[in-house]
Protein backbone atom coordinates (compact mmCIF):
# COMPACT_ATOMS: atom_id res chain seq x y z
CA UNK A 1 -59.52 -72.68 3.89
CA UNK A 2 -57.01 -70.40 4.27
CA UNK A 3 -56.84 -66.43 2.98
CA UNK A 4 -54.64 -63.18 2.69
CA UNK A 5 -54.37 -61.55 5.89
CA UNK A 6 -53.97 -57.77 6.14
CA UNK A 7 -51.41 -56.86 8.74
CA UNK A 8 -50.20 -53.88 10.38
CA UNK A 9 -47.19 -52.36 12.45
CA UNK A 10 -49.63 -52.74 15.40
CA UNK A 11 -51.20 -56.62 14.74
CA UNK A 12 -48.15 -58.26 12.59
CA UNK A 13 -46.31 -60.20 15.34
CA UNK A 14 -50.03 -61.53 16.95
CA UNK A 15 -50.84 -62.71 13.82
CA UNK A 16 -48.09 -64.01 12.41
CA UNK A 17 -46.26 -65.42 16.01
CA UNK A 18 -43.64 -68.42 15.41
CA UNK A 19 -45.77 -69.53 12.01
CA UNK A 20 -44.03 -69.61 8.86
CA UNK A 21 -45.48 -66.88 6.56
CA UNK A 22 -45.66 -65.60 3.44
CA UNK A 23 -45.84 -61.81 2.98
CA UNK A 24 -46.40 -59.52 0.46
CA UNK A 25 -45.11 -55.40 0.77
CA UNK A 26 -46.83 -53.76 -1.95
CA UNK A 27 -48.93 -50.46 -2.97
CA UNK A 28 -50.75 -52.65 -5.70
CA UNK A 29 -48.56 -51.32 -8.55
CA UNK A 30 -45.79 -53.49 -10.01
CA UNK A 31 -47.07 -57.11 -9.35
CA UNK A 32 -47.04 -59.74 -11.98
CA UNK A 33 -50.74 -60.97 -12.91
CA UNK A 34 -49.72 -64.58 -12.61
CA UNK A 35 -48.05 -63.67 -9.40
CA UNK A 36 -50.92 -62.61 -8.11
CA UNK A 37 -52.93 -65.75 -9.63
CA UNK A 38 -50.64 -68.01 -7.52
CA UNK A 39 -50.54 -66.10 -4.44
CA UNK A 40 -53.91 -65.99 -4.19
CA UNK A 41 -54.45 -70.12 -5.22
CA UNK A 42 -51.99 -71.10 -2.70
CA UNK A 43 -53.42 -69.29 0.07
CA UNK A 44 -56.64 -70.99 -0.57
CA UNK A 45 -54.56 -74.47 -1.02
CA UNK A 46 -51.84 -73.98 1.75
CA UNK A 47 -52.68 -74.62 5.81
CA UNK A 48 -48.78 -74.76 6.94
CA UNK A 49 -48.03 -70.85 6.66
CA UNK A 50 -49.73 -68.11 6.89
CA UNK A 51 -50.48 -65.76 3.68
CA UNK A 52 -50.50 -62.06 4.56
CA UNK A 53 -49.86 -58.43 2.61
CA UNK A 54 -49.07 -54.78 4.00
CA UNK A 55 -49.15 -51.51 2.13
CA UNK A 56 -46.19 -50.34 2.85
CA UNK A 57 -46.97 -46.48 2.13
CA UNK A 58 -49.48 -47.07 5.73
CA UNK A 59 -47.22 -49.55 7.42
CA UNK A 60 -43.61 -47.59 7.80
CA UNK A 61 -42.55 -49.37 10.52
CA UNK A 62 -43.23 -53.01 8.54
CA UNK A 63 -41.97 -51.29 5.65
CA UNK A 64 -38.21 -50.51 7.55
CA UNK A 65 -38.27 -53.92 9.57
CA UNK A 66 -38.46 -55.73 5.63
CA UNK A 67 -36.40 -53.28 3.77
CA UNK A 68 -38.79 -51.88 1.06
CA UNK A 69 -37.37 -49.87 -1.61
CA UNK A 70 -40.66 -48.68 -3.64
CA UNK A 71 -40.71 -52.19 -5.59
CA UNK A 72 -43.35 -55.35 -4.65
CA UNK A 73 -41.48 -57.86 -2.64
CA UNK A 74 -42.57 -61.19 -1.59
CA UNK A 75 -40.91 -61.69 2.08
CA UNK A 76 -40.65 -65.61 3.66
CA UNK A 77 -40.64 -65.22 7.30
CA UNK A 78 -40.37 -67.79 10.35
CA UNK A 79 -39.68 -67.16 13.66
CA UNK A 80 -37.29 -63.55 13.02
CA UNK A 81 -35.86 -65.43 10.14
CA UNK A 82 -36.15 -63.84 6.42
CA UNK A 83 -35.20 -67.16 3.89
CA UNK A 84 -36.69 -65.75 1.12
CA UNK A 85 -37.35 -62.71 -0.71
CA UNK A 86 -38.20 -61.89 -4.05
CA UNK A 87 -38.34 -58.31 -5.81
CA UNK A 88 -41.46 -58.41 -8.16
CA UNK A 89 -42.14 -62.11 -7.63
CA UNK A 90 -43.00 -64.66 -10.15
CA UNK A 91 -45.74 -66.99 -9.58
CA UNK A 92 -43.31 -69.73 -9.47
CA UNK A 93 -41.52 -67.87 -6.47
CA UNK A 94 -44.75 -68.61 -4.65
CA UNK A 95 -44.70 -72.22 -4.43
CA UNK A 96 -40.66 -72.52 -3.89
CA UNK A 97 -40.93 -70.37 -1.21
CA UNK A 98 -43.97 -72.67 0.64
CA UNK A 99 -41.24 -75.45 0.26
CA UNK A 100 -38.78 -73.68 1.72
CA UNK A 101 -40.58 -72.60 4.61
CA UNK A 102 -42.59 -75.79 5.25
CA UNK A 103 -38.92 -77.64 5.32
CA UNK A 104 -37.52 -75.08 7.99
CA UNK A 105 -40.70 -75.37 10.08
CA UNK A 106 -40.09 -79.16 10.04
CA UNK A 107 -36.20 -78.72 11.12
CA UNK A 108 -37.14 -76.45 13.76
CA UNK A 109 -39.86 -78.33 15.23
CA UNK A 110 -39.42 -82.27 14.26
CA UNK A 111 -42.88 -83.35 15.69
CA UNK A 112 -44.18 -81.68 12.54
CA UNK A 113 -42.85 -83.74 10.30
CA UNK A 114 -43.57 -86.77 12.49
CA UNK A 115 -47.08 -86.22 13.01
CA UNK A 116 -48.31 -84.82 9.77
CA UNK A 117 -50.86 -86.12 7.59
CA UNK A 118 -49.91 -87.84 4.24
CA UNK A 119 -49.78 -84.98 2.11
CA UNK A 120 -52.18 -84.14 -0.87
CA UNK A 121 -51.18 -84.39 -4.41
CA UNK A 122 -52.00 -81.15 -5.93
CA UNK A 123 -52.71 -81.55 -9.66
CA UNK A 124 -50.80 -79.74 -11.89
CA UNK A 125 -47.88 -79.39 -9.56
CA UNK A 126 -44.40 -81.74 -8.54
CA UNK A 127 -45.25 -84.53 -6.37
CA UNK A 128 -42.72 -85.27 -4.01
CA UNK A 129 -41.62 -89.05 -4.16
CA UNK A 130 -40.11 -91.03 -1.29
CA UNK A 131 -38.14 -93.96 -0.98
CA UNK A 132 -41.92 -96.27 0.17
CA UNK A 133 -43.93 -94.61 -2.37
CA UNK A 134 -42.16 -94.36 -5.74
CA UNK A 135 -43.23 -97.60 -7.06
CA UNK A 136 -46.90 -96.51 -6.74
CA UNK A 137 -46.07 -92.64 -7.72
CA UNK A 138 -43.42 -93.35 -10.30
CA UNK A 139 -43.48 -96.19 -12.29
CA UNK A 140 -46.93 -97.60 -11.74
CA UNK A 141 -48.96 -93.89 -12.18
CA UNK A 142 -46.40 -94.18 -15.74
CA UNK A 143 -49.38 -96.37 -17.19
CA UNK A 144 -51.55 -93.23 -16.99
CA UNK A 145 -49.11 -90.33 -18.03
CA UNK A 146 -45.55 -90.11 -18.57
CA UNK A 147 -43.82 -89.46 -15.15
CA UNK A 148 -40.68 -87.09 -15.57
CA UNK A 149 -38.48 -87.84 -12.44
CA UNK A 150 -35.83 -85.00 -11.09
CA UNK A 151 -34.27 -86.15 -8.44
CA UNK A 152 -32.11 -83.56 -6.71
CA UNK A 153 -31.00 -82.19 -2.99
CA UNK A 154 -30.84 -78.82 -1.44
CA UNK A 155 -27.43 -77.68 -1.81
CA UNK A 156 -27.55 -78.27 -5.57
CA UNK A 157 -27.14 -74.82 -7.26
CA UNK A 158 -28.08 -76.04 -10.63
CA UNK A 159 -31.19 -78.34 -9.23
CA UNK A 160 -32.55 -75.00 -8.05
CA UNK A 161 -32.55 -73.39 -11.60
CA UNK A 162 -34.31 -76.41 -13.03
CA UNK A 163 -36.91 -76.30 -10.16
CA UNK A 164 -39.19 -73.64 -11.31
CA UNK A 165 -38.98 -74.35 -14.79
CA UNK A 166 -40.34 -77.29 -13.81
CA UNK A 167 -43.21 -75.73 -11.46
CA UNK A 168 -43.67 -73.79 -14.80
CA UNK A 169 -44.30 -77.08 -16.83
CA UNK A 170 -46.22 -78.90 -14.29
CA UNK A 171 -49.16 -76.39 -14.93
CA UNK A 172 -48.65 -76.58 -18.56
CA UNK A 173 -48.21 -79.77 -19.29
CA UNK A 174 -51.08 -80.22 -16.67
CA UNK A 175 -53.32 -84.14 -17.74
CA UNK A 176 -50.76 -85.30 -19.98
CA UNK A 177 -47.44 -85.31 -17.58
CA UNK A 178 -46.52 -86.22 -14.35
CA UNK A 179 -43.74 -84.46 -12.28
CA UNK A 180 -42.14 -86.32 -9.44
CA UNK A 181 -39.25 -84.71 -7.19
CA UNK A 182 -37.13 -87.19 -5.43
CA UNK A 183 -34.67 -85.37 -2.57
CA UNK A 184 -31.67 -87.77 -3.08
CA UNK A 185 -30.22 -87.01 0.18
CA UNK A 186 -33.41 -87.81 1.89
CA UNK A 187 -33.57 -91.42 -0.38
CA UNK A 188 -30.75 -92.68 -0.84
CA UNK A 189 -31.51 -96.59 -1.68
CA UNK A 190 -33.72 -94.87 -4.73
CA UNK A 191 -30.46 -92.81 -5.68
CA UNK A 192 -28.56 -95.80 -4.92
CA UNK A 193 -30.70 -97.92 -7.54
CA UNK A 194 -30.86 -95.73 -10.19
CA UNK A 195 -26.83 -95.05 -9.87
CA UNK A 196 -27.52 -91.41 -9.78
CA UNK A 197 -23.75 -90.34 -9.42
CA UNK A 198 -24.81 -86.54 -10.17
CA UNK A 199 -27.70 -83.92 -9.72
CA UNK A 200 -29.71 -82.60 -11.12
CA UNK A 201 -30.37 -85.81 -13.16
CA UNK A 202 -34.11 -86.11 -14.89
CA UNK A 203 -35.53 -89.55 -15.53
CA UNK A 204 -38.86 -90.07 -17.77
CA UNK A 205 -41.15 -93.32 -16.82
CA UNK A 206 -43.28 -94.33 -19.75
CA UNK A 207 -45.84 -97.68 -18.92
CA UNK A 208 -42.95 -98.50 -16.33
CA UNK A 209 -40.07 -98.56 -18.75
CA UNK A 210 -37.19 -96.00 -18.21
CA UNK A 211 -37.37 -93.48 -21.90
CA UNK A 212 -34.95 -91.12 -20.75
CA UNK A 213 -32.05 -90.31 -18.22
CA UNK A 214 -29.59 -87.50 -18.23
CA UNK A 215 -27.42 -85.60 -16.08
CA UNK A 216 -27.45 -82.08 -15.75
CA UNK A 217 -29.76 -78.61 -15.93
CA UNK A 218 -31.38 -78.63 -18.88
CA UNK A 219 -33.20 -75.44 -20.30
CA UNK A 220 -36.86 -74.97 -20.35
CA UNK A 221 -37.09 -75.23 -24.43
CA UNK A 222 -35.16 -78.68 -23.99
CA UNK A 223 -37.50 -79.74 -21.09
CA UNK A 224 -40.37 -79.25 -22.73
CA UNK A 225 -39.08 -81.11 -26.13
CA UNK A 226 -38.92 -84.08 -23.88
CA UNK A 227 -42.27 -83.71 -22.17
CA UNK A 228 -43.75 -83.87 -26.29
CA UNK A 229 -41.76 -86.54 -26.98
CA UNK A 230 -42.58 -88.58 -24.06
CA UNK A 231 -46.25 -87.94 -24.53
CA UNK A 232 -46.42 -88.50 -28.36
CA UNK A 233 -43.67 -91.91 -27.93
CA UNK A 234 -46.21 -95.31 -29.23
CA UNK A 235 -44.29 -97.31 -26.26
CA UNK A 236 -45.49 -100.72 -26.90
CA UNK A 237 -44.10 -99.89 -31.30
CA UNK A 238 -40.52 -98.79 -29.77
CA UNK A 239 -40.44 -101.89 -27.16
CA UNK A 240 -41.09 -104.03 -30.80
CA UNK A 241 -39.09 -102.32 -32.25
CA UNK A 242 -36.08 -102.78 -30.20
CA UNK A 243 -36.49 -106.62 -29.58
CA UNK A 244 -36.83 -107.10 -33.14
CA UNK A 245 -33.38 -104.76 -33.74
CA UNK A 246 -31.46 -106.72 -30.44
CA UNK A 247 -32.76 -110.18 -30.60
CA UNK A 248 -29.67 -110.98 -28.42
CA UNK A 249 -31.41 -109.26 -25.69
CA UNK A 250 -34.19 -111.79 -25.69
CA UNK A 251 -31.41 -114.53 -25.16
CA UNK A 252 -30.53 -113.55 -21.98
């Protein structure tokens, strides 16, 4: 199980060494509470990076090397390289940034991603859905729970504003709804057989039947409209429903 290391100018670089890590520069004034909450949970969760904190005030040469100016920042750091940072973090900046470092780890060293275990759903966060898996994931787990899909790729601006509003609703909508990320430039036959022609596009599974598709960012308030509907939607009265209204489609 991993924890929050305490670093200093003098032990930092042993500590850390060519690890992805996630560090906090803070006096303990400023910081959100559910930052902290999910800090803490995902260094207890999280065995590819390293979680560590500094007080600044007692570490001036870590403070200089990261740039603090007298507000909380969360820094993501691999191997001299600073991909993320955050200025009074959310808690949802926490497990973005674990996905972003975990994904440069595996670029810079490819026997990572080769050799690594089959990775652990974490309830009450995305799942991440493949190409081999998304039949079991998707659209047979959608006999359980709803399954909202998002399928998306890195160098979509507006997939990364949906992302965390999504982190957000995972936790919330936590037993009822299932949230499964599919890179589409990582699976292409999936994005090839759903005809996604733009991202971000959200897709809800509902007892393997498609309920919803559409194109585009939508806002949280909209997002979590659908996740209500899709959970309070009688499936089997709508499927009735609609052969009854399109008998033609029975003829076919």
């Amino acid at each position: 199980m991993a924890k929050i290391q305490e670093i200093t100018d003098d032990n930092w670089q042993s500590i850390i060494g060519d690890k992805p890590a996630l560090i906090l520069i803070s006096t303990g004034n400023g910081l959100r509470g559910e930052f902290i909450t999910q800090f803490k949970k995902s260094a207890t969760a999280t065995d590819s990076v390293i979680f560590a904190e500094f007080n600044p005030e007692k570490n001036p040469d870590l403070a200089q090397t990261f740039n603090y100016k007298n507000k909380p920042i969360m820094i993501g750091y691999h191997c001299g390289d600073v991909p993320v940072r955050r200025v009074r973090p959310w808690g949802t900046d926490v497990v973005l940034a674990i996905e972003l470092l975990e994904n440069q780890a595996k670029e810079k060293n490819p026997e990572m991603a080769n050799n690594e275990e089959t990775p652990q759903i974490i309830v009450g966060e995305p799942v991440n859905v493949t190409d081999n898996d998304f039949q079991e994931q998707v659209v047979d787990f959608s006999n359980e729970m709803p399954v909202v899909v998002d399928f998306w790729a890195d160098w979509c601006g507006p997939c990364k504003m949906v992302a965390p509003i999504l982190d957000k609703l995972a936790g919330e909508f936590e037993g009822q709804i299932r949230i499964a990320k599919v890179d589409t430039d990582a699976n292409q036959t999936l994005a090839q057989s759903f005809r996604i022609m733009s991202i971000p596009t959200i897709m809800v599974f509902k007892k393997g039947h498609i309920i919803f598709s559409q194109a585009g960012a939508l806002p949280e308030p909209a997002l979590r409209d659908l996740f209500q509907q899709a959970i309070d939607l009688d499936i089997e009265k709508a499927l009735a429903e609609h052969a009854e209204n399109n008998p033609e489609d029975d003829s076919n």
